[in-house]
C-alpha atoms as a PDB file:
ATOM      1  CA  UNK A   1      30.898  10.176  13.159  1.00  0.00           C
ATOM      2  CA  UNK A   2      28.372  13.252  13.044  1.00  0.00           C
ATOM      3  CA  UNK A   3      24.431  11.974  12.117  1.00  0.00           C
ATOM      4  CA  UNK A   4      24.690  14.563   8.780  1.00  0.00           C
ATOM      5  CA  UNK A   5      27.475  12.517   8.045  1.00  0.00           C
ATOM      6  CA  UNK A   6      26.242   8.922   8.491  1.00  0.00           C
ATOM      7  CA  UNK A   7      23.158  10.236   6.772  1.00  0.00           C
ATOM      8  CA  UNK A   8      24.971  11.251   3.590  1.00  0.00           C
ATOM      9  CA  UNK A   9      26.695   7.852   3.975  1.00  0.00           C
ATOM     10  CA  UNK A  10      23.747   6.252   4.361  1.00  0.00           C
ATOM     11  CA  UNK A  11      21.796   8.219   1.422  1.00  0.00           C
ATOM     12  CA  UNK A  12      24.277   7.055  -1.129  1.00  0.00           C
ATOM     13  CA  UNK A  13      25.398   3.477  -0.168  1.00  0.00           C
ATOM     14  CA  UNK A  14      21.932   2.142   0.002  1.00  0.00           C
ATOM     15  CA  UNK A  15      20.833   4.519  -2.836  1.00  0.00           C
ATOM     16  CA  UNK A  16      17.679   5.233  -0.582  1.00  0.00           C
ATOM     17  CA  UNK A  17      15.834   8.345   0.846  1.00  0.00           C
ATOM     18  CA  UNK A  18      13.614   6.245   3.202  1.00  0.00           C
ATOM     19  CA  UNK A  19      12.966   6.622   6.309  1.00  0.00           C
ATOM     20  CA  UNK A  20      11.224   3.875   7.843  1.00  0.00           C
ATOM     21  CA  UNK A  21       9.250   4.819  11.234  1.00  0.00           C
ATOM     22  CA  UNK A  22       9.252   2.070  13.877  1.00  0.00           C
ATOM     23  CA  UNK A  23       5.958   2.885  15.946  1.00  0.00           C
ATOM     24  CA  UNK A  24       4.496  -0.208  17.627  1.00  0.00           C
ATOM     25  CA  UNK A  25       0.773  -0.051  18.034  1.00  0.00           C
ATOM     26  CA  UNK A  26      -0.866  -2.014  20.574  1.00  0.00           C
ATOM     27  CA  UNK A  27      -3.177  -5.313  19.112  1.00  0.00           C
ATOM     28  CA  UNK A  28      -1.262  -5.021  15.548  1.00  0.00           C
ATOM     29  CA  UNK A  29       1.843  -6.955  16.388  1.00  0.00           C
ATOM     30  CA  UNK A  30       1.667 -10.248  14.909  1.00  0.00           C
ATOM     31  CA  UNK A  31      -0.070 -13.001  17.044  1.00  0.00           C
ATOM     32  CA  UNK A  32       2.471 -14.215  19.363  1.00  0.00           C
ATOM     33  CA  UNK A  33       4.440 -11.457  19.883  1.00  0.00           C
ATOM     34  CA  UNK A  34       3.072  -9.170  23.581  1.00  0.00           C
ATOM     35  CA  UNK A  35       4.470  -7.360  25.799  1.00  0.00           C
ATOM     36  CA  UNK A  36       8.581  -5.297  26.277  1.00  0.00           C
ATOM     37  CA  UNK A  37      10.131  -9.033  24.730  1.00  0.00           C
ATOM     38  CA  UNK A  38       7.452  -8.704  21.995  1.00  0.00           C
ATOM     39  CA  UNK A  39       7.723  -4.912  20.923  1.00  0.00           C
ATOM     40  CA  UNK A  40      11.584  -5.484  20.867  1.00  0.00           C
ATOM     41  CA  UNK A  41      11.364  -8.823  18.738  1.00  0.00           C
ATOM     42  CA  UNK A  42       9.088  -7.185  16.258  1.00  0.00           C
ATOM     43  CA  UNK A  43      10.996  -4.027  15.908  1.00  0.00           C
ATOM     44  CA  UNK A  44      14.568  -5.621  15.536  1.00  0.00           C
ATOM     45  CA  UNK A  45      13.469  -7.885  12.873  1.00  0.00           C
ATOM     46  CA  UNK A  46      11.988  -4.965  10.446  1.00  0.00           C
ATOM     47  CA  UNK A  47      15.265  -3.316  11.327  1.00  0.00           C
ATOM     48  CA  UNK A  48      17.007  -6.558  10.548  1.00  0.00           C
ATOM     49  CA  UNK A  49      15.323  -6.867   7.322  1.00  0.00           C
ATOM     50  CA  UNK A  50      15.315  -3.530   5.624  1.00  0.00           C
ATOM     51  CA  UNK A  51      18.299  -1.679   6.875  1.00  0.00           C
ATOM     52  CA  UNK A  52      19.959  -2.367   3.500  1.00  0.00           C
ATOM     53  CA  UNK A  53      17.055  -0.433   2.023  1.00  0.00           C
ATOM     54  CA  UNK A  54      17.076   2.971   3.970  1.00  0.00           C
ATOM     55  CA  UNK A  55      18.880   6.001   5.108  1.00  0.00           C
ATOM     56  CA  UNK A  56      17.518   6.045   9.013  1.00  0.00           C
ATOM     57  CA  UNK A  57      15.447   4.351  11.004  1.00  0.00           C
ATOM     58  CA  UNK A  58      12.845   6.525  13.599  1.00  0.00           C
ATOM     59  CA  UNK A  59      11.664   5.475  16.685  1.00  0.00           C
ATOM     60  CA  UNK A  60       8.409   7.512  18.097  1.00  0.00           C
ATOM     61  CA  UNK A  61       9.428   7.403  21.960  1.00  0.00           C
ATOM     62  CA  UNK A  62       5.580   7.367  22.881  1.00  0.00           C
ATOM     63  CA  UNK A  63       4.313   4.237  21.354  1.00  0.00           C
ATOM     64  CA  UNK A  64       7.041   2.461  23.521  1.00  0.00           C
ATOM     65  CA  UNK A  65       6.477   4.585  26.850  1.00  0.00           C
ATOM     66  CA  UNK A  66       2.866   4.266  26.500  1.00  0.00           C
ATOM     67  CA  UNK A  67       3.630   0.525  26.912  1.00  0.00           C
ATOM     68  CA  UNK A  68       5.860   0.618  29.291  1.00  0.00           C
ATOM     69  CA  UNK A  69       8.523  -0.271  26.641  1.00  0.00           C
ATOM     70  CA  UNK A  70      11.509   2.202  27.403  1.00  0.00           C
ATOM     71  CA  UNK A  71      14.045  -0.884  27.533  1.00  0.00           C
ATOM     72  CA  UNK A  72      12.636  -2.284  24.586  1.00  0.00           C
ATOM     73  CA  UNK A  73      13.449   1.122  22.940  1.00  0.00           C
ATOM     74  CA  UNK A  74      16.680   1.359  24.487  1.00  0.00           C
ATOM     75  CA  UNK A  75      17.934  -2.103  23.672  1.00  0.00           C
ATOM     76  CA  UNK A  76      16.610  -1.523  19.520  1.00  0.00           C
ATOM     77  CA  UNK A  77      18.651   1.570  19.335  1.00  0.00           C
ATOM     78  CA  UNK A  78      21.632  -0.126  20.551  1.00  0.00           C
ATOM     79  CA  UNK A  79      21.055  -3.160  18.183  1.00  0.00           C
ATOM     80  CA  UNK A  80      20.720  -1.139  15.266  1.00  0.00           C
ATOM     81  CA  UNK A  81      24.063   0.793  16.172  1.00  0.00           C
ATOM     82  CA  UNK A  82      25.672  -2.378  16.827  1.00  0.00           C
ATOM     83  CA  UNK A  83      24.771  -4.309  13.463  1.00  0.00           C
ATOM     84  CA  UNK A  84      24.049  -1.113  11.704  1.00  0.00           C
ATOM     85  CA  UNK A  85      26.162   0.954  12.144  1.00  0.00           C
ATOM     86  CA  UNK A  86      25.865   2.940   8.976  1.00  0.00           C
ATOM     87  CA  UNK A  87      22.305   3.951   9.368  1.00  0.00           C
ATOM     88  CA  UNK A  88      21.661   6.702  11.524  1.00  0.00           C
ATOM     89  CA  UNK A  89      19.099   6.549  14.262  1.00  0.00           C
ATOM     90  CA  UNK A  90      16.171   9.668  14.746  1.00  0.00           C
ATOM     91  CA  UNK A  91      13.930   9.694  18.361  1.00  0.00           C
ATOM     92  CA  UNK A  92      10.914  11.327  17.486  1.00  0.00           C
ATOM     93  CA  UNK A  93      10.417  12.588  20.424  1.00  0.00           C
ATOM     94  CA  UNK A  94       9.015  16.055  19.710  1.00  0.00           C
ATOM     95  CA  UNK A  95      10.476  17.760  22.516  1.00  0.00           C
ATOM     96  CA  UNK A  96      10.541  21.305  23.720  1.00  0.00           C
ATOM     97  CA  UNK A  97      10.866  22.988  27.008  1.00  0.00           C
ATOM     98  CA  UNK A  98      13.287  25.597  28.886  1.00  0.00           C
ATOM     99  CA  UNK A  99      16.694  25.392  31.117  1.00  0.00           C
ATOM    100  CA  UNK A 100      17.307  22.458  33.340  1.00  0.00           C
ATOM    101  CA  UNK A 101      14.428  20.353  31.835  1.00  0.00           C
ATOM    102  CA  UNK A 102      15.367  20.707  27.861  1.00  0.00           C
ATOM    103  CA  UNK A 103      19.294  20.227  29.333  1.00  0.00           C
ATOM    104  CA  UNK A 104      17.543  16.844  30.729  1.00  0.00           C
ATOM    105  CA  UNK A 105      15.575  15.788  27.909  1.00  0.00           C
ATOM    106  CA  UNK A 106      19.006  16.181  25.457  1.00  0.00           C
ATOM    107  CA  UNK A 107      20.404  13.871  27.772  1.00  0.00           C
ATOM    108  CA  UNK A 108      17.475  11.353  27.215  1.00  0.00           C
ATOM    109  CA  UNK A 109      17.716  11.254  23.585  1.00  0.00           C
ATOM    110  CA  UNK A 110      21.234  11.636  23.276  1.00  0.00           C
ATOM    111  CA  UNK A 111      22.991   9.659  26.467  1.00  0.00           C
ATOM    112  CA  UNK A 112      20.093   7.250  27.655  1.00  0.00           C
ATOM    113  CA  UNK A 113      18.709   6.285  23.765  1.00  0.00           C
ATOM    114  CA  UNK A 114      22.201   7.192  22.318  1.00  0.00           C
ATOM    115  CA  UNK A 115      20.219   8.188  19.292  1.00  0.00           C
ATOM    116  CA  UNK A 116      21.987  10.245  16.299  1.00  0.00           C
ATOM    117  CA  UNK A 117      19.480  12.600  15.920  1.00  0.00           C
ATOM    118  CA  UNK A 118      15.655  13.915  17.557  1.00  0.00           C
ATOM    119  CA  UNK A 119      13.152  15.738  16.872  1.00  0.00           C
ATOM    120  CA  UNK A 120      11.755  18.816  18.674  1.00  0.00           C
ATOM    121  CA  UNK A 121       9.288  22.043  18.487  1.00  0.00           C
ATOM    122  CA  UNK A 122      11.053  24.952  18.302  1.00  0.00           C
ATOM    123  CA  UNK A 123       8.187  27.282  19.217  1.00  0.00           C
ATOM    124  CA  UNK A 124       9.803  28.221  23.017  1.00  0.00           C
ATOM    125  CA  UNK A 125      12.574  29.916  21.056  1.00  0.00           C
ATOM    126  CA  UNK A 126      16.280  29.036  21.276  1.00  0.00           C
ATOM    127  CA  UNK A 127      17.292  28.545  24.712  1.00  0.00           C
ATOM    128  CA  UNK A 128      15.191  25.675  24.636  1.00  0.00           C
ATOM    129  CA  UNK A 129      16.785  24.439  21.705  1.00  0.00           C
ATOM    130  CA  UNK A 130      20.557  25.081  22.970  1.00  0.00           C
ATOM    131  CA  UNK A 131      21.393  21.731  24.983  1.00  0.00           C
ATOM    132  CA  UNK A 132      20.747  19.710  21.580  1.00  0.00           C
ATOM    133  CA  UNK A 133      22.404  22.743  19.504  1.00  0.00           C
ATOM    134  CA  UNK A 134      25.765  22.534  20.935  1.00  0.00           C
ATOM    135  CA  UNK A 135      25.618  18.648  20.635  1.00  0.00           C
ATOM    136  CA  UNK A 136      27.181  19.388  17.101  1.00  0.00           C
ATOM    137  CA  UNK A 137      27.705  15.887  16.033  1.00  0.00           C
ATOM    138  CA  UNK A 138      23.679  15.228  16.704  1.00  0.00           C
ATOM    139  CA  UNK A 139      20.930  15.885  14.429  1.00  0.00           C
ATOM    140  CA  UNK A 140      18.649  18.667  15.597  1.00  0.00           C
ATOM    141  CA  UNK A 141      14.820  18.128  13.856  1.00  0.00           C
ATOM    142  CA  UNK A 142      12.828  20.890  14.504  1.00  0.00           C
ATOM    143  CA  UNK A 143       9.358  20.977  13.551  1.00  0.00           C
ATOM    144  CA  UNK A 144       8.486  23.554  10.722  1.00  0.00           C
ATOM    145  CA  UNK A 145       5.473  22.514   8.758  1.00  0.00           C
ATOM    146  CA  UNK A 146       3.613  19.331   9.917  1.00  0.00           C
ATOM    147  CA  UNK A 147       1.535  16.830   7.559  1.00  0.00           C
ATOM    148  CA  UNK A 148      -1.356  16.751  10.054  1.00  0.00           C
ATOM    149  CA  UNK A 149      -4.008  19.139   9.003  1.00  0.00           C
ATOM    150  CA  UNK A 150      -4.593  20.909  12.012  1.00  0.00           C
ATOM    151  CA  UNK A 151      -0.917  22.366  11.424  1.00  0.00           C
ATOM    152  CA  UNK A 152      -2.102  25.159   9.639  1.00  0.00           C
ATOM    153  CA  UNK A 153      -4.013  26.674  12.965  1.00  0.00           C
ATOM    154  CA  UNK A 154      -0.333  28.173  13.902  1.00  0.00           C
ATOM    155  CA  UNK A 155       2.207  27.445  11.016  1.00  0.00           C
ATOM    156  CA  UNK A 156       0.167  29.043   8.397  1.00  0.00           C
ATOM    157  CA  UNK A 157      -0.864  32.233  10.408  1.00  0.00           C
ATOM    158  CA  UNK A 158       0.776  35.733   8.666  1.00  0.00           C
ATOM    159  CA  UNK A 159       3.825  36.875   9.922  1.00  0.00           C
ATOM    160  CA  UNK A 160       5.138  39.990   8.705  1.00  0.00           C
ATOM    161  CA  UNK A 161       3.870  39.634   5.212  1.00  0.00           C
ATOM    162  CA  UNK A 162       5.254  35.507   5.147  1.00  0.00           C
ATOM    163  CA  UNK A 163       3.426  32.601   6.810  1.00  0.00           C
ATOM    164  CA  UNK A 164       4.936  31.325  11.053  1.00  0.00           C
ATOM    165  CA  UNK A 165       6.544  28.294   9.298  1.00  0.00           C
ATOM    166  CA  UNK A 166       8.845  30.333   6.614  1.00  0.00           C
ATOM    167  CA  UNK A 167      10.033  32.535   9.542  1.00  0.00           C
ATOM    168  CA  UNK A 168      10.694  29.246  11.524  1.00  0.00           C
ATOM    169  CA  UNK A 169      12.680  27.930   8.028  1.00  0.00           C
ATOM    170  CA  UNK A 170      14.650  31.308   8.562  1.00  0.00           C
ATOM    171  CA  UNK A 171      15.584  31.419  11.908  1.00  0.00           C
ATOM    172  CA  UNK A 172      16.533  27.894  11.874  1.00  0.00           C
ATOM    173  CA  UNK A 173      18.740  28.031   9.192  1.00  0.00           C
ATOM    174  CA  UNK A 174      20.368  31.276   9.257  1.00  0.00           C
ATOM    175  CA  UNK A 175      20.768  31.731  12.908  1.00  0.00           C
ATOM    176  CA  UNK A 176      20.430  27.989  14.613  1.00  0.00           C
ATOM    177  CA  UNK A 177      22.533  26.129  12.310  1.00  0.00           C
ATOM    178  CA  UNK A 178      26.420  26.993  12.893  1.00  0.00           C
ATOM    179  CA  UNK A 179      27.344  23.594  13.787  1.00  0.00           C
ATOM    180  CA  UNK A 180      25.042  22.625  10.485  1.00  0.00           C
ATOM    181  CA  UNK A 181      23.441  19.811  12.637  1.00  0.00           C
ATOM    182  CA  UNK A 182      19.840  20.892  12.069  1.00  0.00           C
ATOM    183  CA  UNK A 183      17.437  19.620   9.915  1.00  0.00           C
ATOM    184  CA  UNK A 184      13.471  20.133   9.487  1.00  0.00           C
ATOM    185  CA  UNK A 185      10.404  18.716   9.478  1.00  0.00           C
ATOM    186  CA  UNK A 186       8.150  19.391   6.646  1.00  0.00           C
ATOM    187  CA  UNK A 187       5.082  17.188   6.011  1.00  0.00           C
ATOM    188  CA  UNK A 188       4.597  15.807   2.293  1.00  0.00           C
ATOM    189  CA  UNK A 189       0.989  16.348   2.506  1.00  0.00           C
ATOM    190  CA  UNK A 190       1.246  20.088   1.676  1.00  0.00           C
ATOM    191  CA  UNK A 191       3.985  19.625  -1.526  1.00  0.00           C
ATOM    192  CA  UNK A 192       4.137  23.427  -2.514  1.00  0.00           C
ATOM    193  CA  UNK A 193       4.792  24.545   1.207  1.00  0.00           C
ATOM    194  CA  UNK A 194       7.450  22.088   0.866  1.00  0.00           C
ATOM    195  CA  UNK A 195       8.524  23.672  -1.960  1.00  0.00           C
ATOM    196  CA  UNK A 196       9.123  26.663  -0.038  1.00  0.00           C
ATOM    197  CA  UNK A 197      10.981  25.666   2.670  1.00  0.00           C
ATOM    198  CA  UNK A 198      13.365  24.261   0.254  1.00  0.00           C
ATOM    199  CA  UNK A 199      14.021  27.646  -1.538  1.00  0.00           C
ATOM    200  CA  UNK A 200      14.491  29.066   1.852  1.00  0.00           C
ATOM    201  CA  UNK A 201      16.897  26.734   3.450  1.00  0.00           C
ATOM    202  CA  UNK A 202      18.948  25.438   0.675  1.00  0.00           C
ATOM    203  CA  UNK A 203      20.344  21.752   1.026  1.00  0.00           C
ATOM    204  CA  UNK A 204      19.148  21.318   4.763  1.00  0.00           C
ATOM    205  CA  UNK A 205      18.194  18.024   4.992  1.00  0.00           C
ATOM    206  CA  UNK A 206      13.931  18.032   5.442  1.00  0.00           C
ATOM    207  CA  UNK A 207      12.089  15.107   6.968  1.00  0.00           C
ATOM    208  CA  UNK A 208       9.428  14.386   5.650  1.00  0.00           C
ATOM    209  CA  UNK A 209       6.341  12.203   6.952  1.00  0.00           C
ATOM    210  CA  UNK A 210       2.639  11.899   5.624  1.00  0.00           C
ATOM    211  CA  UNK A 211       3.748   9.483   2.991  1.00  0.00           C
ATOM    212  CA  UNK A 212       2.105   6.109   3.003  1.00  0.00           C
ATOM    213  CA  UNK A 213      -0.512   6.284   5.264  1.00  0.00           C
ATOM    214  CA  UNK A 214      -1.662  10.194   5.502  1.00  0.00           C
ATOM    215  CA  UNK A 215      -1.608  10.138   1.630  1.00  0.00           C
ATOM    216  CA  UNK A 216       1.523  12.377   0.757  1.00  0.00           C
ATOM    217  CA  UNK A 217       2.350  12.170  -3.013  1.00  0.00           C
ATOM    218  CA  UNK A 218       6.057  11.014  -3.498  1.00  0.00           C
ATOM    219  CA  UNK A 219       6.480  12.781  -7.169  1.00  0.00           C
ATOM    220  CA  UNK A 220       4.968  15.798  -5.617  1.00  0.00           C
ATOM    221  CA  UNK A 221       7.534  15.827  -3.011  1.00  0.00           C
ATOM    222  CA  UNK A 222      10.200  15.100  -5.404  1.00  0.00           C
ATOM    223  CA  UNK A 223       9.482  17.807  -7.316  1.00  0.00           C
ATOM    224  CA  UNK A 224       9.125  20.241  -4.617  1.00  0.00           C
ATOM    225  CA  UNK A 225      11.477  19.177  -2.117  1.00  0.00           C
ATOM    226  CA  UNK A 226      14.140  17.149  -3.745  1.00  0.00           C
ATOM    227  CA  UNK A 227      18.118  18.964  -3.911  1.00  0.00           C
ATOM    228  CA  UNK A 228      19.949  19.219  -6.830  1.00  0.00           C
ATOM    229  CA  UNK A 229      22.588  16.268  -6.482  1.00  0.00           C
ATOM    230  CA  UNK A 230      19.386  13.973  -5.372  1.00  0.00           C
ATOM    231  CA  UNK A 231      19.588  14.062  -1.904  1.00  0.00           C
ATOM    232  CA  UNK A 232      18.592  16.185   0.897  1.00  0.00           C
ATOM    233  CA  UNK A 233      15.305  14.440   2.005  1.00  0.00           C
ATOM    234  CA  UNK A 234      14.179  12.260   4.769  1.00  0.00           C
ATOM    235  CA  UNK A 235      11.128  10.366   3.555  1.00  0.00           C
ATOM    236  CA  UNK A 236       9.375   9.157   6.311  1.00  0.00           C
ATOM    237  CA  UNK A 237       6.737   5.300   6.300  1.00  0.00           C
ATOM    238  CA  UNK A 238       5.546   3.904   8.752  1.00  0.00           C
ATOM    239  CA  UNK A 239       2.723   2.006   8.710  1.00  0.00           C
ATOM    240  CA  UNK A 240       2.651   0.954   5.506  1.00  0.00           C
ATOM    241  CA  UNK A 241       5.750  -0.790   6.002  1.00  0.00           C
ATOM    242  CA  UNK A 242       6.077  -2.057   9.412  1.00  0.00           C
ATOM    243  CA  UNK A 243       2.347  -3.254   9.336  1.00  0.00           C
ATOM    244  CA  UNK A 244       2.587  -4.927   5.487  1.00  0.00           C
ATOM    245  CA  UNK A 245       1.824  -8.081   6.514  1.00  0.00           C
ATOM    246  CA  UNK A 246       0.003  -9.276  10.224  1.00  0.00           C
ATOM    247  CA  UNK A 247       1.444 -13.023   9.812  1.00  0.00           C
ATOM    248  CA  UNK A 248       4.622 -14.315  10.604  1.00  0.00           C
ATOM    249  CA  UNK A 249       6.196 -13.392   7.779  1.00  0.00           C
ATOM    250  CA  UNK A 250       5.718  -9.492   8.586  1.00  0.00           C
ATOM    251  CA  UNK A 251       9.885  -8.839   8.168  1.00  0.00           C
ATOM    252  CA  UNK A 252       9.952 -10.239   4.874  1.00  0.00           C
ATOM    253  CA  UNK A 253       6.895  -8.745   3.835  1.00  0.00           C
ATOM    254  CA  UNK A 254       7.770  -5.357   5.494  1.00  0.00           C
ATOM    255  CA  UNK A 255      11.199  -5.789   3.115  1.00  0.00           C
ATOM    256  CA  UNK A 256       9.499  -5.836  -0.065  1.00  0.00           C
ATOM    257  CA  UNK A 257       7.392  -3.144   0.726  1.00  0.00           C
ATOM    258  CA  UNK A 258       9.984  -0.736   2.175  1.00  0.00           C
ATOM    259  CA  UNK A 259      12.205  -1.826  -1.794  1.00  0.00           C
ATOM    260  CA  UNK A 260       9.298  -0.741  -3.351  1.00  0.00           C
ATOM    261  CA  UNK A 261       8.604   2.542  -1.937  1.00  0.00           C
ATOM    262  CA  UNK A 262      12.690   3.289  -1.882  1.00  0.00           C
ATOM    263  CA  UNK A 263      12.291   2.394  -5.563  1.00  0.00           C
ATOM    264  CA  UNK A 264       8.971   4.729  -6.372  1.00  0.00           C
ATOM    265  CA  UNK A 265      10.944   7.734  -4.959  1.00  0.00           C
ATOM    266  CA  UNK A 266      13.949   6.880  -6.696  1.00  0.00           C
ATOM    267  CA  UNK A 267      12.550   6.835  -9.867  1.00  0.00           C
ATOM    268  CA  UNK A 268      11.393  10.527  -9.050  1.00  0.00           C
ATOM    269  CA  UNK A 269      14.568  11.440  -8.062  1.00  0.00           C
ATOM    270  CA  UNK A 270      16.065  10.426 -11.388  1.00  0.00           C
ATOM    271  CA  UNK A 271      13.975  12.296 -13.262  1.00  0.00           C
ATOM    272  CA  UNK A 272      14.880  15.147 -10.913  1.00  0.00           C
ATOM    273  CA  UNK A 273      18.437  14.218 -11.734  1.00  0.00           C
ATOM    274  CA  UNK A 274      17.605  13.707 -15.818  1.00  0.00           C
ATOM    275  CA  UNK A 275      19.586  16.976 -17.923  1.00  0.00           C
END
């Protein structure tokens, strides 16, 4: 099954547009839990615990490599696919390079991690987009307008009369997209921007990150980014999720908190969705 369709599978059985982000930080796993067996363990039980409550899960490849963690990442992905099936996996990997080495780095995120999707900077053009292109049943998440505020240095810059990250939105979907596995990245920190990119690409699915955390307003991005039939968006927590509670009972904890945020944005969406 393709990742756009185990997303729209996922989007409507557990009623959810949440994303939760799995990044393990070193010194904030709870007390007990250290090292590859520990990452893995806390991981896999905030998987365990909310996957009836989102739409994907998304594992940030560097906060395992930096801990020398790759099997811990490797082994999560293939839990989740093996006890959750119908919830698509993302590797944030933010990727992007030319010929042999993007052809490699496909094969990492699609072959080694078996993820369903990743996400990567388009900004060396197509060919280094290709290898993941013509994997048509993956998700292709290409970086468009980023929550961080430094984003702007680039994505904001005038380009023919419309800012670098509209072009991007354009290219992307009118030219990259014939097996309609791409998606985009689009930070909920700059609503209006979002906005934009929405009018531009239609029903594209966006993911979004800068929610929680970073301080992205969920009606804003509702009301900017959301698609007609209520779908369409990616909303991205991490840390306010996986890191809800320090103590032992961090999966539970992380549960309640992951409900509550699918349940703020829902009650956006049905306004979106009100006649």
């Amino acid at each position: 099954m393709s990742f756009m369709t185990t997303l729209s599978d996922a989007w409507r059985r557990n009623d959810s547009l949440l994303c939760v982000g799995l990044d393990p930080e070193p010194g904030r796993l709870p007390a007990g839990l250290d090292g590859e067996e520990g990452i893995f363990t806390f991981c896999r039980d905030i998987v365990d615990a909310t996957a009836g409550v989102v739409c994907a899960f998304k594992p940030q490849i560097a906060h395992f490599a930096a801990q020398r963690a790759e099997g811990a990442l490797e082994r999560l992905i293939r839990h989740i696919h093996e006890r959750h099936p119908g919830i698509p996996v993302i590797l944030d990997a933010k990727r992007g390079d030319i010929g042999s080495t993007a052809t490699h780095y496909a094969a990492e995120a699609f072959d080694r991690y078996e993820a369903d999707a990743v996400t990567l900077n388009p900004y060396l053009g197509r060919d280094s987009i290709e290898p993941f292109l013509n994997r048509a049943d993956k998700g292709v998440i290409l970086l468009c307008r980023t929550s961080n505020p430094g984003g702007a240095d680039f994505q904001a810059m005038d380009c023919g009369g419309r800012p670098l990250y509209l072009r991007v939105a354009e290219t992307i979907a009118r030219e990259w997209n014939e097996n309609g596995n791409c998606a985009l990245v689009t930070g909920a920190t700059w609503p209006e921007e979002l906005g934009r990119v929405r009018e531009v690409v239609g029903d594209m699915p966006l993911l979004v990150p800068g929610i929680g955390a970073q301080g992205g307003d969920v009606k804003a991005v509702m009301a900017h980014g959301g698609t007609r039939d209520g779908h369409g968006l990616m909303i991205s927590s991490s840390r306010a999720i996986i890191y809800a509670s320090a103590e032992s009972d961090f999966a539970e904890v992380a549960h309640r908190a992951a409900d509550d945020m699918r349940k703020l944005v829902n009650s956006f969406r049905e306004k979106r969705l009100d006649p």
